[in-house]
PDB file of N, CA and C in Angstrom:
ATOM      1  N   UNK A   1     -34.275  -2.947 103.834  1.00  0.00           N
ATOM      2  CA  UNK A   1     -33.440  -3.557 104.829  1.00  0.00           C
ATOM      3  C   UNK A   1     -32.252  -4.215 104.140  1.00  0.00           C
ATOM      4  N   UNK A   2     -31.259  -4.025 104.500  1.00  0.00           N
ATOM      5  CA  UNK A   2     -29.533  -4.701 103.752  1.00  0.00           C
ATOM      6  C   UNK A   2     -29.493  -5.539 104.732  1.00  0.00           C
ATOM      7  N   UNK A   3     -28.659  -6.844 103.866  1.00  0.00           N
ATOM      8  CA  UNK A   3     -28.732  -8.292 104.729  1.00  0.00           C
ATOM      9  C   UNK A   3     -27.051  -8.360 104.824  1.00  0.00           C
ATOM     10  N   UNK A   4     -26.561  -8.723 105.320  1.00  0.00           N
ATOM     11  CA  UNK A   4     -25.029  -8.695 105.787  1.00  0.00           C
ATOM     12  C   UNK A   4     -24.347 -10.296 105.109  1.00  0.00           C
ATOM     13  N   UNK A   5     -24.122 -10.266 104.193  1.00  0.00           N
ATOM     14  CA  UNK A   5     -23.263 -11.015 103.789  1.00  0.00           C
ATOM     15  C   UNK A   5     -22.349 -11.636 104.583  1.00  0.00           C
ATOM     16  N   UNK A   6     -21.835 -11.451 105.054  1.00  0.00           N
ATOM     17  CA  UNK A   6     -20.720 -11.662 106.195  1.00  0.00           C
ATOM     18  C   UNK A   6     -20.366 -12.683 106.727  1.00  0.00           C
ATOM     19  N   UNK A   7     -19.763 -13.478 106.206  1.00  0.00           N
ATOM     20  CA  UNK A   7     -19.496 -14.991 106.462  1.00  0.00           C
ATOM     21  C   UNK A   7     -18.029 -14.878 107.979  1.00  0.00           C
ATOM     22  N   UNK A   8     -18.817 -15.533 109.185  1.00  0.00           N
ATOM     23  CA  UNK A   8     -17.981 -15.944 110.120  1.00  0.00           C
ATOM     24  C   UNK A   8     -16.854 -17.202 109.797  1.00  0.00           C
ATOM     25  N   UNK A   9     -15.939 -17.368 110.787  1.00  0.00           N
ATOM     26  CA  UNK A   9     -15.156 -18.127 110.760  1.00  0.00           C
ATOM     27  C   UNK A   9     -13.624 -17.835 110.800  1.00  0.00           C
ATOM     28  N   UNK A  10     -12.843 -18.778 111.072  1.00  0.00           N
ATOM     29  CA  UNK A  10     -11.456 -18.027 110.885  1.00  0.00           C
ATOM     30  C   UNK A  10     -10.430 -18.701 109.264  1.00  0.00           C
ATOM     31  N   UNK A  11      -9.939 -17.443 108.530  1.00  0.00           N
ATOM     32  CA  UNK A  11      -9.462 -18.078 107.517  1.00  0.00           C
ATOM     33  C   UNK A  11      -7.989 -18.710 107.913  1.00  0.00           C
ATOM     34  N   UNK A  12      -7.278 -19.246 106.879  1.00  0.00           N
ATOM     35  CA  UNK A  12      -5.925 -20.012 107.292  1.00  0.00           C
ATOM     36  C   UNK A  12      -4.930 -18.708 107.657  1.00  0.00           C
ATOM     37  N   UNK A  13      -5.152 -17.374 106.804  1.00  0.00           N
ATOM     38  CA  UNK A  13      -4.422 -16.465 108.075  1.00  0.00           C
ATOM     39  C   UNK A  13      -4.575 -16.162 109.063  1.00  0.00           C
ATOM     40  N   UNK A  14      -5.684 -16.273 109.733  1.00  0.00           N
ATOM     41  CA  UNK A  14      -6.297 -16.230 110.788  1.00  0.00           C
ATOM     42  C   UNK A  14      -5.759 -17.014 111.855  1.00  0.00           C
ATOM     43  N   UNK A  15      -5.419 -18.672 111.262  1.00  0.00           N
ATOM     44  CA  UNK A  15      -5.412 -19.752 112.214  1.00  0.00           C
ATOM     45  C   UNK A  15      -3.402 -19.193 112.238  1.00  0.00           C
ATOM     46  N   UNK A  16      -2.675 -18.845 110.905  1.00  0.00           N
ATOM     47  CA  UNK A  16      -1.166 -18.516 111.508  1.00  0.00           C
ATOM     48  C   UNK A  16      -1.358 -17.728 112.323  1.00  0.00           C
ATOM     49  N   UNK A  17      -2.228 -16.336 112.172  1.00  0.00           N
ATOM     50  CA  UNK A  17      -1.779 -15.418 112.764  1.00  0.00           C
ATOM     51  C   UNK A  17      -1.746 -15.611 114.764  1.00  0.00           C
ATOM     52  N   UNK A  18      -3.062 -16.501 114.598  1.00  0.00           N
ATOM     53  CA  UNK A  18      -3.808 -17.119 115.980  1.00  0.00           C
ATOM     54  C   UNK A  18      -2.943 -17.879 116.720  1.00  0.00           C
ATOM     55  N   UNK A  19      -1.732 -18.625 115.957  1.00  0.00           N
ATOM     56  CA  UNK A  19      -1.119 -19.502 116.513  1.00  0.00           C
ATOM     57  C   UNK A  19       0.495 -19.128 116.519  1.00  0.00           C
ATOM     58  N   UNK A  20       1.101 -17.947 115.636  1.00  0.00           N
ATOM     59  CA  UNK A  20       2.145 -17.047 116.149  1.00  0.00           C
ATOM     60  C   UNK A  20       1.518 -16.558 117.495  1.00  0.00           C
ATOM     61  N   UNK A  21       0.969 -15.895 117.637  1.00  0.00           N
ATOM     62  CA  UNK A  21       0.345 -15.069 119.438  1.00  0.00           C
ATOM     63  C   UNK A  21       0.557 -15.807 120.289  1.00  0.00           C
ATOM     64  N   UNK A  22      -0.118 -17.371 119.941  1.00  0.00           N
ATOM     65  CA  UNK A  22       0.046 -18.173 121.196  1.00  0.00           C
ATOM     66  C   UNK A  22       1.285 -18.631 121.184  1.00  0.00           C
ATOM     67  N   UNK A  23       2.058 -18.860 120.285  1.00  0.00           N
ATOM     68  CA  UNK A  23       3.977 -18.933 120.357  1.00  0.00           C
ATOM     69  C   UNK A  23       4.392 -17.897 121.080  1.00  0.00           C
ATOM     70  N   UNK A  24       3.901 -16.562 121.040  1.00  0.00           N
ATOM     71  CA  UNK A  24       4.494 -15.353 121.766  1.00  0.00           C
ATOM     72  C   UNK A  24       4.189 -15.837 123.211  1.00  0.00           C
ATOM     73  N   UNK A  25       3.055 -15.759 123.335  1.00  0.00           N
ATOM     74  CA  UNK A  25       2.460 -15.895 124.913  1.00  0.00           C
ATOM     75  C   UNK A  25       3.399 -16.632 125.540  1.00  0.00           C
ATOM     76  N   UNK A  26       3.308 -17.907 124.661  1.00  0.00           N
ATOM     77  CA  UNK A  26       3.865 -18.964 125.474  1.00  0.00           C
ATOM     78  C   UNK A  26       5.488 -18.448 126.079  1.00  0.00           C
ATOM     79  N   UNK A  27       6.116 -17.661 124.563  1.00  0.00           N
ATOM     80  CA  UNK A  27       7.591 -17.758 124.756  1.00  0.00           C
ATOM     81  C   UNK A  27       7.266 -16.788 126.089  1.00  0.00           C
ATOM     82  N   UNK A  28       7.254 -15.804 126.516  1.00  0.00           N
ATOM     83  CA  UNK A  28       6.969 -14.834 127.426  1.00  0.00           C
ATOM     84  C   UNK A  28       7.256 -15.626 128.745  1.00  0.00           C
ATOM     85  N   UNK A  29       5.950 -16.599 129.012  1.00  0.00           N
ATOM     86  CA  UNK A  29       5.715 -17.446 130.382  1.00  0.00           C
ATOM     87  C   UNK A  29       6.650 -18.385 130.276  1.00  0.00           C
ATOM     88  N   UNK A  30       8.014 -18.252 129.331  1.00  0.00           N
ATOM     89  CA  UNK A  30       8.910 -19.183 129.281  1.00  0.00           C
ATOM     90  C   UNK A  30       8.374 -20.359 129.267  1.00  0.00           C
ATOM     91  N   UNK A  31       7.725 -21.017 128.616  1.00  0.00           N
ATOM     92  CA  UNK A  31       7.010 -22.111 128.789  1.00  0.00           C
ATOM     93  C   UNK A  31       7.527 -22.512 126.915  1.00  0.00           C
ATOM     94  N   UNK A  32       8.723 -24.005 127.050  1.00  0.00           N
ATOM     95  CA  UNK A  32       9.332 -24.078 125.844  1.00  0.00           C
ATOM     96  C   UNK A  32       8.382 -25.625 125.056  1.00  0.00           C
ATOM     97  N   UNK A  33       7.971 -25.216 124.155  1.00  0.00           N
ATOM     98  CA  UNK A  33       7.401 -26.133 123.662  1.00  0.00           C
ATOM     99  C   UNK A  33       8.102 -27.514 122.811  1.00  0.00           C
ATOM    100  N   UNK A  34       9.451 -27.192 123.127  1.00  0.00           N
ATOM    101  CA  UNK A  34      10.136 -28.351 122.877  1.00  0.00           C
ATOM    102  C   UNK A  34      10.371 -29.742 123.627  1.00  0.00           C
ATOM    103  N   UNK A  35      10.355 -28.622 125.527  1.00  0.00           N
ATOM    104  CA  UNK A  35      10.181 -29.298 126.210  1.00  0.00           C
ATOM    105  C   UNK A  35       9.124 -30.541 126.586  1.00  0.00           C
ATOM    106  N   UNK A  36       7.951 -29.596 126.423  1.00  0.00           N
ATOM    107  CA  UNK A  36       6.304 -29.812 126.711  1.00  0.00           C
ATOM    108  C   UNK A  36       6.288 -31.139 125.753  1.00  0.00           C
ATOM    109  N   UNK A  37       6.416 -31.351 124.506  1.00  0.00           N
ATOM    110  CA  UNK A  37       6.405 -31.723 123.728  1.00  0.00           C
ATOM    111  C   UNK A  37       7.038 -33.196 123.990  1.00  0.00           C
ATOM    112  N   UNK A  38       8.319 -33.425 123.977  1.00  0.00           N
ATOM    113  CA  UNK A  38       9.177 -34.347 124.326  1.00  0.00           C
ATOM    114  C   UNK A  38       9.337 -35.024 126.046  1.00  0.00           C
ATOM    115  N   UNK A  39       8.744 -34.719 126.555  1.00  0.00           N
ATOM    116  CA  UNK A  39       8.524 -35.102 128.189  1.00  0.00           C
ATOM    117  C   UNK A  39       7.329 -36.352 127.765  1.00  0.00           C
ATOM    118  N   UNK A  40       8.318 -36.961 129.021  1.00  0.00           N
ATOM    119  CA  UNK A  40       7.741 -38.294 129.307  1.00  0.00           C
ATOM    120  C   UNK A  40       5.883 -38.165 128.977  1.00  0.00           C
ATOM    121  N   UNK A  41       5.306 -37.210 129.904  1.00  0.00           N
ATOM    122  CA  UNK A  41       3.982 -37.263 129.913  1.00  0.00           C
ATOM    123  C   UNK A  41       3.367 -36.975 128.776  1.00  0.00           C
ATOM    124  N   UNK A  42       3.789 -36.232 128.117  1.00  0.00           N
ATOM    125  CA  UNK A  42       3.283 -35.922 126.660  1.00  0.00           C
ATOM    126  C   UNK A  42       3.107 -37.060 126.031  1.00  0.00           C
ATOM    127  N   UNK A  43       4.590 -37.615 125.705  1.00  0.00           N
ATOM    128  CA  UNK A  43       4.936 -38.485 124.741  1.00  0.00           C
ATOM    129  C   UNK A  43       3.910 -39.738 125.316  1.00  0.00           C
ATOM    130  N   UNK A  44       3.224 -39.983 126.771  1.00  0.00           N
ATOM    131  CA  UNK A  44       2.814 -40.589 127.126  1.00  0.00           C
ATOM    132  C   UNK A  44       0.653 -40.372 126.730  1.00  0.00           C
ATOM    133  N   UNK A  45       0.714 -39.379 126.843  1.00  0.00           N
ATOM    134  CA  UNK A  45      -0.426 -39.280 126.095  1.00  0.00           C
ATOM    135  C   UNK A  45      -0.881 -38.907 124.597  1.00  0.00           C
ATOM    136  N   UNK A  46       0.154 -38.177 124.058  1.00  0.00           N
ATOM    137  CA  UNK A  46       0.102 -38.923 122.604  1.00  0.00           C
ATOM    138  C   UNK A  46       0.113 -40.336 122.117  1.00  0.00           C
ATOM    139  N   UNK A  47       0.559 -41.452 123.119  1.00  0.00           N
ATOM    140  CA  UNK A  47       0.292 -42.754 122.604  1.00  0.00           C
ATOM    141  C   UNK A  47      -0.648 -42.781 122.889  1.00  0.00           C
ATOM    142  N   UNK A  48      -1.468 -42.453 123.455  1.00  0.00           N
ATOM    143  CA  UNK A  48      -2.955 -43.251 124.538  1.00  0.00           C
ATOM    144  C   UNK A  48      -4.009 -42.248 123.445  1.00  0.00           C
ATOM    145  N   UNK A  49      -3.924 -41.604 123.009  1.00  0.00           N
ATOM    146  CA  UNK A  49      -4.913 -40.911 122.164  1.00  0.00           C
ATOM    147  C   UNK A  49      -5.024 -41.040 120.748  1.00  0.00           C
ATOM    148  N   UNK A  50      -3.484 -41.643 120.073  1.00  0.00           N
ATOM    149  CA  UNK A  50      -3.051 -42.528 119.154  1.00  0.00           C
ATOM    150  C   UNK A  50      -3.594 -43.606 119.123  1.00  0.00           C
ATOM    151  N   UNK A  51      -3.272 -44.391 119.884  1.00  0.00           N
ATOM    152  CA  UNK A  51      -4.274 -45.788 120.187  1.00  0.00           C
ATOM    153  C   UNK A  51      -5.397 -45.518 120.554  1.00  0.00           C
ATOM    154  N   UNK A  52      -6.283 -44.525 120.990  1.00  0.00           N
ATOM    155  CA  UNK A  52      -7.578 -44.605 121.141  1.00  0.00           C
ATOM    156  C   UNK A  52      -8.287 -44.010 119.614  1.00  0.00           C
ATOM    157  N   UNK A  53      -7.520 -43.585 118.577  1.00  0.00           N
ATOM    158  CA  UNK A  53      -7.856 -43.151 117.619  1.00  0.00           C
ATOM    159  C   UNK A  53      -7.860 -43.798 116.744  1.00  0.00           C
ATOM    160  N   UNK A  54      -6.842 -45.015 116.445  1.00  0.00           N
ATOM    161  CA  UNK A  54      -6.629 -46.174 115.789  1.00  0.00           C
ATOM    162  C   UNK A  54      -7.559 -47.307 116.299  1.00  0.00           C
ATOM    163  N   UNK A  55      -8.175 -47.365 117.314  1.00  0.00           N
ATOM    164  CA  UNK A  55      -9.369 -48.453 118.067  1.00  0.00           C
ATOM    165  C   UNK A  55     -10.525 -47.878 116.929  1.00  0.00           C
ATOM    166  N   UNK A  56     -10.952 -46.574 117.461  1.00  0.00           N
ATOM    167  CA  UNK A  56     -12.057 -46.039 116.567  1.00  0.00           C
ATOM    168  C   UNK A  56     -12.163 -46.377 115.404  1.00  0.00           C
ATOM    169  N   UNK A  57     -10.883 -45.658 114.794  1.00  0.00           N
ATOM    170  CA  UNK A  57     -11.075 -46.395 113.251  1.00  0.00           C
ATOM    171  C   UNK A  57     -11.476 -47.572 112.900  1.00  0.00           C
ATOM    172  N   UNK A  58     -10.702 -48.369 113.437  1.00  0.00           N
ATOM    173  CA  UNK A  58     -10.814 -49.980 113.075  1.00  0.00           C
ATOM    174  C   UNK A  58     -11.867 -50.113 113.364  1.00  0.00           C
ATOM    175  N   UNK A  59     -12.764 -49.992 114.474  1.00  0.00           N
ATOM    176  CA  UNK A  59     -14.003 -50.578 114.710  1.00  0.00           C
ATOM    177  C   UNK A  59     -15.103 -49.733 114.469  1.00  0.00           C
ATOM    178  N   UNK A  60     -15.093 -48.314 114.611  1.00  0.00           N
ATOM    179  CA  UNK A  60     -16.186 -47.904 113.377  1.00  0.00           C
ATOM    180  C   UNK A  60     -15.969 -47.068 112.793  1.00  0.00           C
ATOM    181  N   UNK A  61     -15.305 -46.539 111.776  1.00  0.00           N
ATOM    182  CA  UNK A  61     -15.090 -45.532 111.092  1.00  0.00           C
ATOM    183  C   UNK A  61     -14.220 -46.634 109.293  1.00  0.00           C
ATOM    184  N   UNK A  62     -13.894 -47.563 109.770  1.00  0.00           N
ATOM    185  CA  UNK A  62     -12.831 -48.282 107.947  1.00  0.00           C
ATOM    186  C   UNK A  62     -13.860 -48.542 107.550  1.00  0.00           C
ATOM    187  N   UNK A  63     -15.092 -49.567 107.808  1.00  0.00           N
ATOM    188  CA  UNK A  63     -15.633 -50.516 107.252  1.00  0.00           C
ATOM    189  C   UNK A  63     -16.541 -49.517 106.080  1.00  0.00           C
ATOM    190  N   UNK A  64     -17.240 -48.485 106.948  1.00  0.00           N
ATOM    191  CA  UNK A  64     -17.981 -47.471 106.170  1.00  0.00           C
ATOM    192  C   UNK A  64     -17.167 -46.523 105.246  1.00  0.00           C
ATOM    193  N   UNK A  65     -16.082 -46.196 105.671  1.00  0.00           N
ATOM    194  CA  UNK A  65     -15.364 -45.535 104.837  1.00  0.00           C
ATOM    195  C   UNK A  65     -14.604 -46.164 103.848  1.00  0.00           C
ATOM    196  N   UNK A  66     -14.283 -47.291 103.791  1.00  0.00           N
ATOM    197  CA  UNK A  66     -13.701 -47.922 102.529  1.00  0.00           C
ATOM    198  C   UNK A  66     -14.972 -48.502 101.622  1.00  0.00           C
ATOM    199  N   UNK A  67     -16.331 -49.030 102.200  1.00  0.00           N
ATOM    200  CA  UNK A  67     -17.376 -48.553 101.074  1.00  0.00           C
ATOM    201  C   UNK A  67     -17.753 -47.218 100.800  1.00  0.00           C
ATOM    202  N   UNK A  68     -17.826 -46.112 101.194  1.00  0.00           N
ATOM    203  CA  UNK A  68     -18.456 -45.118 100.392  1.00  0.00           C
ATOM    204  C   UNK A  68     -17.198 -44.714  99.593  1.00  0.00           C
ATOM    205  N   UNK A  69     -15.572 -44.925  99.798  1.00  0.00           N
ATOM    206  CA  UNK A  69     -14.762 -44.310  99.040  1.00  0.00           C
ATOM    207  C   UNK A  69     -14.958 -45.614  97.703  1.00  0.00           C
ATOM    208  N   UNK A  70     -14.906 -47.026  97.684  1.00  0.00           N
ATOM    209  CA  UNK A  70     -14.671 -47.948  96.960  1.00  0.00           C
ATOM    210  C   UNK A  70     -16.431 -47.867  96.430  1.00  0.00           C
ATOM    211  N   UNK A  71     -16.929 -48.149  96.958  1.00  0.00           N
ATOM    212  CA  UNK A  71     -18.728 -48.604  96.026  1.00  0.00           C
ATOM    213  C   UNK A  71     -19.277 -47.270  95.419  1.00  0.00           C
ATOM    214  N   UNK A  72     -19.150 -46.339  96.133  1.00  0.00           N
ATOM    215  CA  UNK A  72     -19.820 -45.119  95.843  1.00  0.00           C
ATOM    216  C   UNK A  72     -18.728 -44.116  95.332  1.00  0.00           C
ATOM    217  N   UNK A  73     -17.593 -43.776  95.495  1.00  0.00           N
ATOM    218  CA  UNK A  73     -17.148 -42.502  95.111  1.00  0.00           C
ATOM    219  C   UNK A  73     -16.483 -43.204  93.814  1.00  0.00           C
ATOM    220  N   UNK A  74     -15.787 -44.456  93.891  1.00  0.00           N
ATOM    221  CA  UNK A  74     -15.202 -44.787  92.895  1.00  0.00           C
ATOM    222  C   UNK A  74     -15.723 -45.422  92.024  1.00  0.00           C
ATOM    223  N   UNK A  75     -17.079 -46.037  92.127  1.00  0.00           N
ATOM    224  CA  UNK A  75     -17.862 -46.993  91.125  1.00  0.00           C
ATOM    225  C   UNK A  75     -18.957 -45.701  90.473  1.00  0.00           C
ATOM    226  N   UNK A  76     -19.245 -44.662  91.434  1.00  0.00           N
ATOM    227  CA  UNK A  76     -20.657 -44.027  90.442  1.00  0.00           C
ATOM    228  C   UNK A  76     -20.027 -42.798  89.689  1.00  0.00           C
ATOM    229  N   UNK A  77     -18.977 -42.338  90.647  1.00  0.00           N
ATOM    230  CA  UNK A  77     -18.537 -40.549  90.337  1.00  0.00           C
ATOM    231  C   UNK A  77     -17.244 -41.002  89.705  1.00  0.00           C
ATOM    232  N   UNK A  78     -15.971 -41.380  90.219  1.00  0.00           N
ATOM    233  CA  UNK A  78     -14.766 -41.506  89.324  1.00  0.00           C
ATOM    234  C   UNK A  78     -14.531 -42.001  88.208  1.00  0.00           C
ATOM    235  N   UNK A  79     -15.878 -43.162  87.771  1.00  0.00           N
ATOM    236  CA  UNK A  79     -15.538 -44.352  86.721  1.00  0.00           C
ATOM    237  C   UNK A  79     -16.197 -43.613  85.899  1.00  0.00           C
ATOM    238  N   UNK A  80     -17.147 -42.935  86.134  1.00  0.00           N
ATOM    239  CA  UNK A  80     -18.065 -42.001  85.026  1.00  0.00           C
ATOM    240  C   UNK A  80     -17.303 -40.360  84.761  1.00  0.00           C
ATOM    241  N   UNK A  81     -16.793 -39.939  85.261  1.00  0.00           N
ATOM    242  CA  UNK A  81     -15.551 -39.120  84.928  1.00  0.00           C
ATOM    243  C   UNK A  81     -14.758 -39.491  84.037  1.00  0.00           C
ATOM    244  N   UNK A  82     -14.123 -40.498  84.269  1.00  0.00           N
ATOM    245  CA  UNK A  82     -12.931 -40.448  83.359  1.00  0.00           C
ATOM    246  C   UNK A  82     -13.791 -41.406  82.137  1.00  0.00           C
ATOM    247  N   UNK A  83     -14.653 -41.830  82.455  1.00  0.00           N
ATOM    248  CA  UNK A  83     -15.100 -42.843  80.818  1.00  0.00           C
ATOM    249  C   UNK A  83     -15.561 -40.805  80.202  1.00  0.00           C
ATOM    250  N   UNK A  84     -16.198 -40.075  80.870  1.00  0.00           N
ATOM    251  CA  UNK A  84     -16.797 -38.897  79.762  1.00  0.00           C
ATOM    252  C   UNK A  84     -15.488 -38.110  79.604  1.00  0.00           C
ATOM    253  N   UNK A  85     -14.505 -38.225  80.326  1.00  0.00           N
ATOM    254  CA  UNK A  85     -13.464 -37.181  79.767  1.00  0.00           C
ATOM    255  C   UNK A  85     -12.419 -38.478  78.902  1.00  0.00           C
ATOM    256  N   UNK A  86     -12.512 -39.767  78.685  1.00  0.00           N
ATOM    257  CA  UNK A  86     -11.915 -39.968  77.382  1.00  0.00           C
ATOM    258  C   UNK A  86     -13.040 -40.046  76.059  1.00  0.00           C
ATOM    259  N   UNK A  87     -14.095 -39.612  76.351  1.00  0.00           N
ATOM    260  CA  UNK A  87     -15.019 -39.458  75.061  1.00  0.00           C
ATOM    261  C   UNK A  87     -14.930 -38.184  74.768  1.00  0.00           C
ATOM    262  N   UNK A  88     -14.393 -37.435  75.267  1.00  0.00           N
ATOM    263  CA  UNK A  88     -14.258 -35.600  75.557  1.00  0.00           C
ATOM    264  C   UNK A  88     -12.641 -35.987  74.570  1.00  0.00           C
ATOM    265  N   UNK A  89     -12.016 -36.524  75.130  1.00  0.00           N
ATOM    266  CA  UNK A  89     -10.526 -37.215  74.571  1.00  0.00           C
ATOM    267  C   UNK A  89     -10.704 -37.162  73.236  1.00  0.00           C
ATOM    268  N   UNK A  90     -11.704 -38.297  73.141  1.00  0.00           N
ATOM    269  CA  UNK A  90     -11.737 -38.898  71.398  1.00  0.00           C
ATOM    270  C   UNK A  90     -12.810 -38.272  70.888  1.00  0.00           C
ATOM    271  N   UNK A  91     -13.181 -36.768  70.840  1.00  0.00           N
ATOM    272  CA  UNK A  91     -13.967 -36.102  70.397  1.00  0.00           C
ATOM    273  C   UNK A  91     -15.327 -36.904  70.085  1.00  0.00           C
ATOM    274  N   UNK A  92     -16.134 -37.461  71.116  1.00  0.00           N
ATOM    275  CA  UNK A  92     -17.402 -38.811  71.181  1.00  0.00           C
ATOM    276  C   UNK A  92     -17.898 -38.034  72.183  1.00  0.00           C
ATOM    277  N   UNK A  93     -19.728 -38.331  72.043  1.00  0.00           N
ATOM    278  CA  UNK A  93     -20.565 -37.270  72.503  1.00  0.00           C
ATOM    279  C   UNK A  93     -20.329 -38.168  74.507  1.00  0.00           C
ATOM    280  N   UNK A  94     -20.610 -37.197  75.263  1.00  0.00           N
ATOM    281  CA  UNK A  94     -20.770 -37.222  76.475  1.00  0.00           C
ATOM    282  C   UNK A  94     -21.736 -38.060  76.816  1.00  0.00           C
ATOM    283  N   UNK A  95     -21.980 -38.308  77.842  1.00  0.00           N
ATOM    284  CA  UNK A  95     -23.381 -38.797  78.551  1.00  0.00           C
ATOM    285  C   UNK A  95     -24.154 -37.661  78.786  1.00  0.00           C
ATOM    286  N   UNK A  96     -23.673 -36.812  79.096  1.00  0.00           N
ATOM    287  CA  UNK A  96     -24.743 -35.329  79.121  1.00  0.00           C
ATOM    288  C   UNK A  96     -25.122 -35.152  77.862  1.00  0.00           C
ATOM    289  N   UNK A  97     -24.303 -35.685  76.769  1.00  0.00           N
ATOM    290  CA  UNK A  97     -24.912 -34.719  75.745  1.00  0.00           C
ATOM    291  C   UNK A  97     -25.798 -35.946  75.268  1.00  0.00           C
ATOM    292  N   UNK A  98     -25.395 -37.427  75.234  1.00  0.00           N
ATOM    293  CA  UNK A  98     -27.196 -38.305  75.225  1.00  0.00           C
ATOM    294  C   UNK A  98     -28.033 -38.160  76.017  1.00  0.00           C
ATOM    295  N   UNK A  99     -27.906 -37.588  76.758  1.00  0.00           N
ATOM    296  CA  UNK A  99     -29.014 -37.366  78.023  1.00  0.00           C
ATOM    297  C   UNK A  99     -29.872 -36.025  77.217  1.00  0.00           C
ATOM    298  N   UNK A 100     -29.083 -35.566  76.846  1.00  0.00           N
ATOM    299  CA  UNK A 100     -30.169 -34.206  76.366  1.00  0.00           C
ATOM    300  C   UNK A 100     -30.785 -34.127  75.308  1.00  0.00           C
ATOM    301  N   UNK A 101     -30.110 -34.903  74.167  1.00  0.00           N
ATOM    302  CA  UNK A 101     -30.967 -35.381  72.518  1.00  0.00           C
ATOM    303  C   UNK A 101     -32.915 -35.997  73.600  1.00  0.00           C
ATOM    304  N   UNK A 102     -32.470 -36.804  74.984  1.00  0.00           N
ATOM    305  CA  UNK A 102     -34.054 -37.559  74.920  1.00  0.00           C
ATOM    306  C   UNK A 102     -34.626 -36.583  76.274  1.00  0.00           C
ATOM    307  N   UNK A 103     -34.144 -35.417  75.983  1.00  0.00           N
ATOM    308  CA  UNK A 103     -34.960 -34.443  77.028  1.00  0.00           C
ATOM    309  C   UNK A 103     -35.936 -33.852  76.025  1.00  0.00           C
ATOM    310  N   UNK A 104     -36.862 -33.748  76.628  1.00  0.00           N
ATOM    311  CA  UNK A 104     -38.399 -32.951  76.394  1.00  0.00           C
ATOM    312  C   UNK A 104     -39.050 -31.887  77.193  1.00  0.00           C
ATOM    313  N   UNK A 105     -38.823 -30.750  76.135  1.00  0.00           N
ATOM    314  CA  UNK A 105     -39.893 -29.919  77.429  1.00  0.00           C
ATOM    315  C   UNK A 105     -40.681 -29.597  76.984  1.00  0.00           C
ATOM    316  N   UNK A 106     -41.857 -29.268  77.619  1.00  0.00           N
ATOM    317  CA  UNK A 106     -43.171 -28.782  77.407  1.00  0.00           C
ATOM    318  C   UNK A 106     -43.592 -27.135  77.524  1.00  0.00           C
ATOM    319  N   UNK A 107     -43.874 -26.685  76.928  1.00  0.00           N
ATOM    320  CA  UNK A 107     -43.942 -25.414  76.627  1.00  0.00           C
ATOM    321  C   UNK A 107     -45.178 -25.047  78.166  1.00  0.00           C
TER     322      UNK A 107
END
């Protein structure tokens, strides 16, 4: 039995090609997106979805995201990066490579 590899989804040519068509369509039904765009009502619900997106943040989405970017991405993964790539720098053994002098395996 052959298993299909075949990964779904649309790639980024996909999403131009997807979104020239709908420029065509649109131009067709004369429908000008400069207009659409710049009209009162638009411009009126782009604020209201702006501000409902900026509420979210502030109240739950910063608090968690400025700890996992500040406690966790930058205290365990970035600070230990760059300390092993200036020991990589000053030709000085890694943390991988002390980690592996006190590995043991058992046959």
């Amino acid at each position: 039995m052959k298993k299909n590899n075949k990964q779904s989804g649309l790639s980024i040519l996909g999403i131009i090609f997807f979104t020239v068509i709908i420029i065509f369509v649109l131009s067709y039904f004369n429908v000008s997106l400069k207009s659409v765009v710049e009209s009162p009502t638009a411009k009126d619900n782009i604020s209201y979805v702006k501000g409902g997106t900026e509420t979210f943040w502030q109240t739950y989405l910063e608090k968690p995201a400025h700890y996992l970017w500040n406690d966790v991405w930058i205290n365990i993964f970035w600070k230990g990066f760059i300390l092993n790539m200036e020991r990589i720098r000053d030709g000085q053994h890694t943390d991988t490579d002390s980690a592996a002098n006190n590995l043991q395996v058992n046959p």
